[in-house]
Every structure is written in structure tokens, then in C-alpha cells.
C-alpha atoms as a PDB file:
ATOM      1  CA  UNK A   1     -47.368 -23.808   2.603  1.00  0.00           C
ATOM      2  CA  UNK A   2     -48.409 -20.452   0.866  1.00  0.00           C
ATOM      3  CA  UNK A   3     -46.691 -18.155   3.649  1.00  0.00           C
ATOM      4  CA  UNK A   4     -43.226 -20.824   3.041  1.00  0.00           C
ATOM      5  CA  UNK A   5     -43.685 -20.300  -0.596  1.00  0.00           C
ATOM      6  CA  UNK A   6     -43.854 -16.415   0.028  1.00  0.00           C
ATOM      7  CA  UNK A   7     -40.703 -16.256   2.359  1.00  0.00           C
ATOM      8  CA  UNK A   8     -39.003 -18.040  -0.094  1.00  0.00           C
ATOM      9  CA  UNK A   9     -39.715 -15.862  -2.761  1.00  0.00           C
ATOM     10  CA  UNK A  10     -38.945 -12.939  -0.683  1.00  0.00           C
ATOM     11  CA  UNK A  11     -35.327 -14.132   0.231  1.00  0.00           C
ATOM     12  CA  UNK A  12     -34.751 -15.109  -3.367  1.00  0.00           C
ATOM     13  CA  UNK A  13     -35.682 -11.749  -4.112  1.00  0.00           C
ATOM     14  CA  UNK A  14     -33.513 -10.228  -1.566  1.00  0.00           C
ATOM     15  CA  UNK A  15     -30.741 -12.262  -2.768  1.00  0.00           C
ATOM     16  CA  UNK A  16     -30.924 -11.004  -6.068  1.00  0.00           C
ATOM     17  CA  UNK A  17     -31.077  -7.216  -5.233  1.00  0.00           C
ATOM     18  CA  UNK A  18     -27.549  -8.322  -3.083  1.00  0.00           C
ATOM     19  CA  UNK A  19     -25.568  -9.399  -6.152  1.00  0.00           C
ATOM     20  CA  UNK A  20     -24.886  -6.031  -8.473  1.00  0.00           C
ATOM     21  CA  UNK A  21     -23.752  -4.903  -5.172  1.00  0.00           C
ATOM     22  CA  UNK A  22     -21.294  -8.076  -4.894  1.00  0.00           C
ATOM     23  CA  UNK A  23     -19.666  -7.443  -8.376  1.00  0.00           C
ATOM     24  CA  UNK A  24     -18.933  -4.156  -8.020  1.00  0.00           C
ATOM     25  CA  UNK A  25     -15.623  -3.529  -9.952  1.00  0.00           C
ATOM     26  CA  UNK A  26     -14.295  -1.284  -6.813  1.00  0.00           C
ATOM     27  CA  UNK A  27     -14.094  -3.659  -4.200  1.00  0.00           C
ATOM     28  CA  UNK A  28     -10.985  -5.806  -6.304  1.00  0.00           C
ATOM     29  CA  UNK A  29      -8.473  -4.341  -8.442  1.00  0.00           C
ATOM     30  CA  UNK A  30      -7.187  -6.920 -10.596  1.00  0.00           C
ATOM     31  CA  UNK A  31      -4.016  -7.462 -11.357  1.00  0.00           C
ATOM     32  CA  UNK A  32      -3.817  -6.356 -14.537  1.00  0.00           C
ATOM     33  CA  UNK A  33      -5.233  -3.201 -13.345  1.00  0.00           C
ATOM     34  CA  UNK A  34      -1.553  -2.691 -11.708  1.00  0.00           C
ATOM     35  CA  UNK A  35       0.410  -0.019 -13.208  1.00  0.00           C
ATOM     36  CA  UNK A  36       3.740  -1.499 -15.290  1.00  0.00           C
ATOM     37  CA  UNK A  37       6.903  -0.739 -13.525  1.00  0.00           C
ATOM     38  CA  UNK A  38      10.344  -1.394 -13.975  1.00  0.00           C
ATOM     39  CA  UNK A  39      12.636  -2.456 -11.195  1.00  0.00           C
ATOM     40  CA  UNK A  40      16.384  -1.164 -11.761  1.00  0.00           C
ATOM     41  CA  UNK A  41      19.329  -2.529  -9.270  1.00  0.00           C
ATOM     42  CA  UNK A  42      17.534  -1.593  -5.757  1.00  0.00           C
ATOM     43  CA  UNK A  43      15.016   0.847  -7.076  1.00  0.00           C
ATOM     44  CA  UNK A  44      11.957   1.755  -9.228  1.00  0.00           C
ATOM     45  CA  UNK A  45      13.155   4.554 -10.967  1.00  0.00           C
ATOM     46  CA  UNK A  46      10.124   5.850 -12.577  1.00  0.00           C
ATOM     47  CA  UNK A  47       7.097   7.342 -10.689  1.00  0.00           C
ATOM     48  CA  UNK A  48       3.655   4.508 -10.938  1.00  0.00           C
ATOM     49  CA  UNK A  49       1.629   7.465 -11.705  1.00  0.00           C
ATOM     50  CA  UNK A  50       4.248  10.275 -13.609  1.00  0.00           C
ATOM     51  CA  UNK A  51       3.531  12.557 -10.901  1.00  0.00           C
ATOM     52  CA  UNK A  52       5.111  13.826  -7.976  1.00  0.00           C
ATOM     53  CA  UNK A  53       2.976  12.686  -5.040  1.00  0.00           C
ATOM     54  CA  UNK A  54       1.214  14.966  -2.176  1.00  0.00           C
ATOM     55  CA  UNK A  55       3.517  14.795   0.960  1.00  0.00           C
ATOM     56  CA  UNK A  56       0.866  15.737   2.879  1.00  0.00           C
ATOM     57  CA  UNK A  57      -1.871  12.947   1.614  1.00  0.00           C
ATOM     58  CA  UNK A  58       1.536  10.712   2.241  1.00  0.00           C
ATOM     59  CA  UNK A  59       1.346  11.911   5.602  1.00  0.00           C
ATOM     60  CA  UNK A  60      -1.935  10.835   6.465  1.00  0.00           C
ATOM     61  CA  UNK A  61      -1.624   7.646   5.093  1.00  0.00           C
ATOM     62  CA  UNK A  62       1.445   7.052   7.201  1.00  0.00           C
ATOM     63  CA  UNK A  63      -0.219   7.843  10.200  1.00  0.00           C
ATOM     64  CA  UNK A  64      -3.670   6.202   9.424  1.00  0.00           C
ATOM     65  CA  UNK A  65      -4.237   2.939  10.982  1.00  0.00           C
ATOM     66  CA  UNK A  66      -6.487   1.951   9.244  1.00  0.00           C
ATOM     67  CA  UNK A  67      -4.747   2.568   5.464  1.00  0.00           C
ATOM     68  CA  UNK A  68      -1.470   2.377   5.494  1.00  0.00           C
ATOM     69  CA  UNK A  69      -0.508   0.485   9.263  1.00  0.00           C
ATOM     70  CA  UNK A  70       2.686   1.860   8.744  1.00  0.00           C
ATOM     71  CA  UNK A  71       2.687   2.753  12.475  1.00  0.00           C
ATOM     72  CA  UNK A  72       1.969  -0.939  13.296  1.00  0.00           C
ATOM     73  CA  UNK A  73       5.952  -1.554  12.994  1.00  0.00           C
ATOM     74  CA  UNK A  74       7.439   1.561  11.766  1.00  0.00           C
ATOM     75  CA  UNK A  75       8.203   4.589  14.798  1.00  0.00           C
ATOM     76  CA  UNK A  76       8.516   8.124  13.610  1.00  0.00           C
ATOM     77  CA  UNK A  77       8.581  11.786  14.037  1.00  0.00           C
ATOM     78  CA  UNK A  78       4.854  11.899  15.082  1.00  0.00           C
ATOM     79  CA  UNK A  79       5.016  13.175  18.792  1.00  0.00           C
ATOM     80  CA  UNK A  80       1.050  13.047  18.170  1.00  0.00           C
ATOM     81  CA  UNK A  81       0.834   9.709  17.502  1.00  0.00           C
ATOM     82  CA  UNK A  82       0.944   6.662  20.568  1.00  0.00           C
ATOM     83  CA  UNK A  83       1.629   3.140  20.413  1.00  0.00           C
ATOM     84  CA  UNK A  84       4.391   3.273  17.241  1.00  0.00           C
ATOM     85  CA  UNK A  85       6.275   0.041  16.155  1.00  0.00           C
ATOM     86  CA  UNK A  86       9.816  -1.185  17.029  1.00  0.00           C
ATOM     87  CA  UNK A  87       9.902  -3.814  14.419  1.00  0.00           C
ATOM     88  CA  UNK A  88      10.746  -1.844  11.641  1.00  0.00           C
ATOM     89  CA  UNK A  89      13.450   0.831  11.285  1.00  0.00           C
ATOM     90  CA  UNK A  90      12.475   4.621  12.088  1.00  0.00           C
ATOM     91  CA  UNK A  91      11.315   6.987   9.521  1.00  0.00           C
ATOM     92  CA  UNK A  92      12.933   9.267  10.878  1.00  0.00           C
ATOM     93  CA  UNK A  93      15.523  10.307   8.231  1.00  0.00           C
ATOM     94  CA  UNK A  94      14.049   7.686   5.685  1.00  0.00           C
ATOM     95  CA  UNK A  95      14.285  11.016   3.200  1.00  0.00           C
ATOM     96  CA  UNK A  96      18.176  10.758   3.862  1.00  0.00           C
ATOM     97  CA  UNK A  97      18.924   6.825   3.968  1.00  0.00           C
ATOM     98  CA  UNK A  98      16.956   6.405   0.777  1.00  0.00           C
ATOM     99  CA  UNK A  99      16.385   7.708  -2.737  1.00  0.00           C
ATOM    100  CA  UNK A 100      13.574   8.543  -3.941  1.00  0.00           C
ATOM    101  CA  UNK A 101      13.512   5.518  -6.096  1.00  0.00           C
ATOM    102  CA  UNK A 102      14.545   3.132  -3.691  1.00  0.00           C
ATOM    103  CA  UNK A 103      11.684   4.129  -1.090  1.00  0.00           C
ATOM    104  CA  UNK A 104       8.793   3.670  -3.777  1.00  0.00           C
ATOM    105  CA  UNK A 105      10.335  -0.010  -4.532  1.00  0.00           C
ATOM    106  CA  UNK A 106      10.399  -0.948  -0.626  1.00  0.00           C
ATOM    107  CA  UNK A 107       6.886   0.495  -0.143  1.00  0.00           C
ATOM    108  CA  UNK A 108       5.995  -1.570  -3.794  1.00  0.00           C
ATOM    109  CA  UNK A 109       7.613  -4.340  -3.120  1.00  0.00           C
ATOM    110  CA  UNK A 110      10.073  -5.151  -0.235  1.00  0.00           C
ATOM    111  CA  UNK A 111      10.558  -8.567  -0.702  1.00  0.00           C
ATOM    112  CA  UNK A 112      12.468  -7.947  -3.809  1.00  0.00           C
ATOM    113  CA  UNK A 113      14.915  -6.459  -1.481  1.00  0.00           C
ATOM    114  CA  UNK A 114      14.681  -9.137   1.082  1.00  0.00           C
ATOM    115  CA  UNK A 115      13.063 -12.581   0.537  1.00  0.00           C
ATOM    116  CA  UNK A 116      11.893 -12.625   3.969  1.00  0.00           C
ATOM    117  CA  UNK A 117      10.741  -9.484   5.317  1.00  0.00           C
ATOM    118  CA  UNK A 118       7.897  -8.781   6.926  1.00  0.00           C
ATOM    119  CA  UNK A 119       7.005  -5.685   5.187  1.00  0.00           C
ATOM    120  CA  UNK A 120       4.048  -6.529   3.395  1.00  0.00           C
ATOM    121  CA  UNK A 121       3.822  -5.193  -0.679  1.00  0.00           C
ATOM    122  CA  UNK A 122       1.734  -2.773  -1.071  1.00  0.00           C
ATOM    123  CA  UNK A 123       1.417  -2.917  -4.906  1.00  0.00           C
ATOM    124  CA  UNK A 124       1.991  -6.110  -5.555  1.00  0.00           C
ATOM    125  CA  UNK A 125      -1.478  -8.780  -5.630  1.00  0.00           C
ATOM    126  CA  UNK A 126      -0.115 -12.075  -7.069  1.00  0.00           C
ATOM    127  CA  UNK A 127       1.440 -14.838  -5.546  1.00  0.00           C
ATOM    128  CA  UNK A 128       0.543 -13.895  -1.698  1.00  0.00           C
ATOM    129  CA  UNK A 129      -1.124 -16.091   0.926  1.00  0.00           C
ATOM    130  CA  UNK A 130      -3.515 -16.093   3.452  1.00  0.00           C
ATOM    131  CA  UNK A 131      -5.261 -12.786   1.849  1.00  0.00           C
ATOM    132  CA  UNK A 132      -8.530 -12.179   3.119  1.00  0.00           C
ATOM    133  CA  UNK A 133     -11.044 -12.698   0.845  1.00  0.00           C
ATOM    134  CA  UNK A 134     -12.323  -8.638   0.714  1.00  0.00           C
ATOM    135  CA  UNK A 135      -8.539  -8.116  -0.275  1.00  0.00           C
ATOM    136  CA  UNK A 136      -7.713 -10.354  -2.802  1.00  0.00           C
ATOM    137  CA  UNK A 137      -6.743  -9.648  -6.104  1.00  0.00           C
ATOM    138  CA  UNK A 138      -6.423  -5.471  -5.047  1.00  0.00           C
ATOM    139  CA  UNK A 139      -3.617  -3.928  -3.437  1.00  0.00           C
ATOM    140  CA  UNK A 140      -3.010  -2.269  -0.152  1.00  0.00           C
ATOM    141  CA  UNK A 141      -2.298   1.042  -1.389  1.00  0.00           C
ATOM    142  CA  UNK A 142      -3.233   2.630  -5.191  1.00  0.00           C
ATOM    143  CA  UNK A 143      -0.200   3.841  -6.997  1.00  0.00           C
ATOM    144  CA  UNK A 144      -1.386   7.238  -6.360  1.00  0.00           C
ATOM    145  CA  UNK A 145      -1.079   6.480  -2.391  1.00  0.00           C
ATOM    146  CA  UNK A 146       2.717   4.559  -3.042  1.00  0.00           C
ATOM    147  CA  UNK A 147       3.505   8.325  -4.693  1.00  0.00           C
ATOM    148  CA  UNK A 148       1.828  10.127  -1.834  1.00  0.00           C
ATOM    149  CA  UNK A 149       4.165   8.365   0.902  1.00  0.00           C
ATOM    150  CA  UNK A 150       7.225   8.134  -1.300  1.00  0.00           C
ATOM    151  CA  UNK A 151       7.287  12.516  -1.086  1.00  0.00           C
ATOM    152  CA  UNK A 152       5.957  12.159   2.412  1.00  0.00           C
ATOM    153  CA  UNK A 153       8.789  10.368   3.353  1.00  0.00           C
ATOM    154  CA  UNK A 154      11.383  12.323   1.575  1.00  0.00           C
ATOM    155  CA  UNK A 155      10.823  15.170   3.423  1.00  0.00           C
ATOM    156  CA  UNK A 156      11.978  12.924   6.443  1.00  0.00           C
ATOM    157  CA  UNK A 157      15.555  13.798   6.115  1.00  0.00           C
ATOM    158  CA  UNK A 158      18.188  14.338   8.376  1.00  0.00           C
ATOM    159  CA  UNK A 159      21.317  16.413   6.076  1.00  0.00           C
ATOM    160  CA  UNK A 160      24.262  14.371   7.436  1.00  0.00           C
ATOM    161  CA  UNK A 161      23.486  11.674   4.615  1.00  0.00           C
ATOM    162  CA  UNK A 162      23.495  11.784   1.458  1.00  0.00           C
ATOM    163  CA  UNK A 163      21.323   8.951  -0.179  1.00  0.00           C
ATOM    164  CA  UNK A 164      22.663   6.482  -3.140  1.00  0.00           C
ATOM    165  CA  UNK A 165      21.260   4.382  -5.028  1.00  0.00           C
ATOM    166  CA  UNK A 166      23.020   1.192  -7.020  1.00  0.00           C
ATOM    167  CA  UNK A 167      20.450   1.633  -9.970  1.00  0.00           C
ATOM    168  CA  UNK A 168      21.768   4.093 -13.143  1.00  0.00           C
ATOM    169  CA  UNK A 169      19.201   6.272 -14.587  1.00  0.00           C
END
């Protein structure tokens, strides 16, 4: 009974030493931890962070597999990279096809675009299903990231378009 009453107490113990590590803040962003943004016609017109992202941070997020899956349905200029997506369209050229502004709000928020798309938000936390519970209540990317691709993905452009955009500034 006294070696129970020990184990016990030892894996109540351990339990408790587990829980700060539980409630740490970083593991969910909140949705009120969301930067405001405005959405204007087709676009968000204002950066999430008022910054100019890195292209070449946007780059590797692009790429990465295990951050930003873009790669999982999007194809691209990355001769490096095997096993790209058809789903999606090419990136190739997203710099001309799109603004700026239009670009962050597909990466934020597709479905505002397109009820049904299967582009997942990536800033966006409320109102989704079947989440996993280490990803609930935090986005995919920070708004630093959304930035990052957004002037990764301008420099994706092919001359012979000009992109517009239906939202005034």
C-alpha cells in the first residue's frame, strides 16, 4: 500500500510539473491576438504588419513543407523542389496576375474570394472545422510570414501583365 501511495504521489507530482508547460501562451494565438485588417473590393490594401516583408524569408516559407505547404497544391519556379501540386494555379507569374494587395488577401483569407476553395486561411482562426487541437485558436502563418510571402511572390512576375486590382486606395 505504501509503494501505491508513493507512485501515486509521484505521478501527481509529475503531472503538476506538466501543466506551466501546457499553458504556455505560444502554443495558441488567440484571436484577438490577430492583427485588424480591412478588406477593400478584392484586396487588403494595407500591410498586417506596416512593413514590407523579406522576399527571401517568403521564399522559404513557400518552399517549406512543413510551414507554409504551399507546395502541397501550388507548382512553381523551384527546379529544386520535387513532388509540386497541380491543384492550385502556378506561382509562376503570381507577381504579374496579382497586386500586391490582392495576394496578401488570398494568402489571409481566400474564401472571401471564393466560398468554396480549398485554399486554407492562413490568418484567419474563427469559424473553421476539424482544426486539430495543437492548432486551434492560432493561425497558420503570423502576419509577419503573410508579409514575407506576399514580396516573395511579387517578385514572381512575368512583364506581359500588368496587375489590377477592383479595390481604390
Amino acid at each position: 500500500m505504501v509503494l501505491l501511495a508513493l507512485v501515486l504521489l509521484a505521478l501527481a507530482g509529475g503531472a503538476k510539473a506538466q501543466e506551466p508547460e501546457r499553458a504556455q501562451p505560444e502554443r495558441a494565438q488567440p484571436s484577438a491576438a490577430l492583427r485588424p485588417y480591412a478588406v477593400v473590393g478584392d484586396a487588403v490594401p494595407e500591410s498586417l504588419t506596416g512593413a514590407k516583408g523579406d522576399p527571401q524569408r517568403g521564399r522559404s516559407i513557400v518552399v517549406n513543407r512543413q510551414v507554409g505547404l504551399c507546395l502541397l497544391c501550388h507548382s512553381g519556379p523551384f527546379a529544386d523542389e520535387k513532388f509540386q501540386g497541380t491543384l492550385a494555379p502556378d506561382l509562376a507569374g503570381a507577381g504579374s496576375r496579382s497586386t500586391e494587395e490582392q495576394l496578401r488577401l488570398r494568402i489571409v483569407d481566400a474564401s472571401r474570394l471564393k466560398a468554396d476553395t480549398i485554399m486554407p486561411p492562413y490568418y484567419r482562426v474563427d469559424g473553421l472545422v476539424r482544426v486539430a487541437p495543437a492548432f486551434q485558436g492560432k493561425p497558420i502563418l503570423t502576419a509577419e510570414q503573410i508579409e514575407d510571402v506576399v514580396a516573395y511572390l511579387m517578385t514572381l512576375r512575368d512583364d506581359s501583365t500588368i496587375p489590377t486590382s477592383d479595390h481604390k486606395r
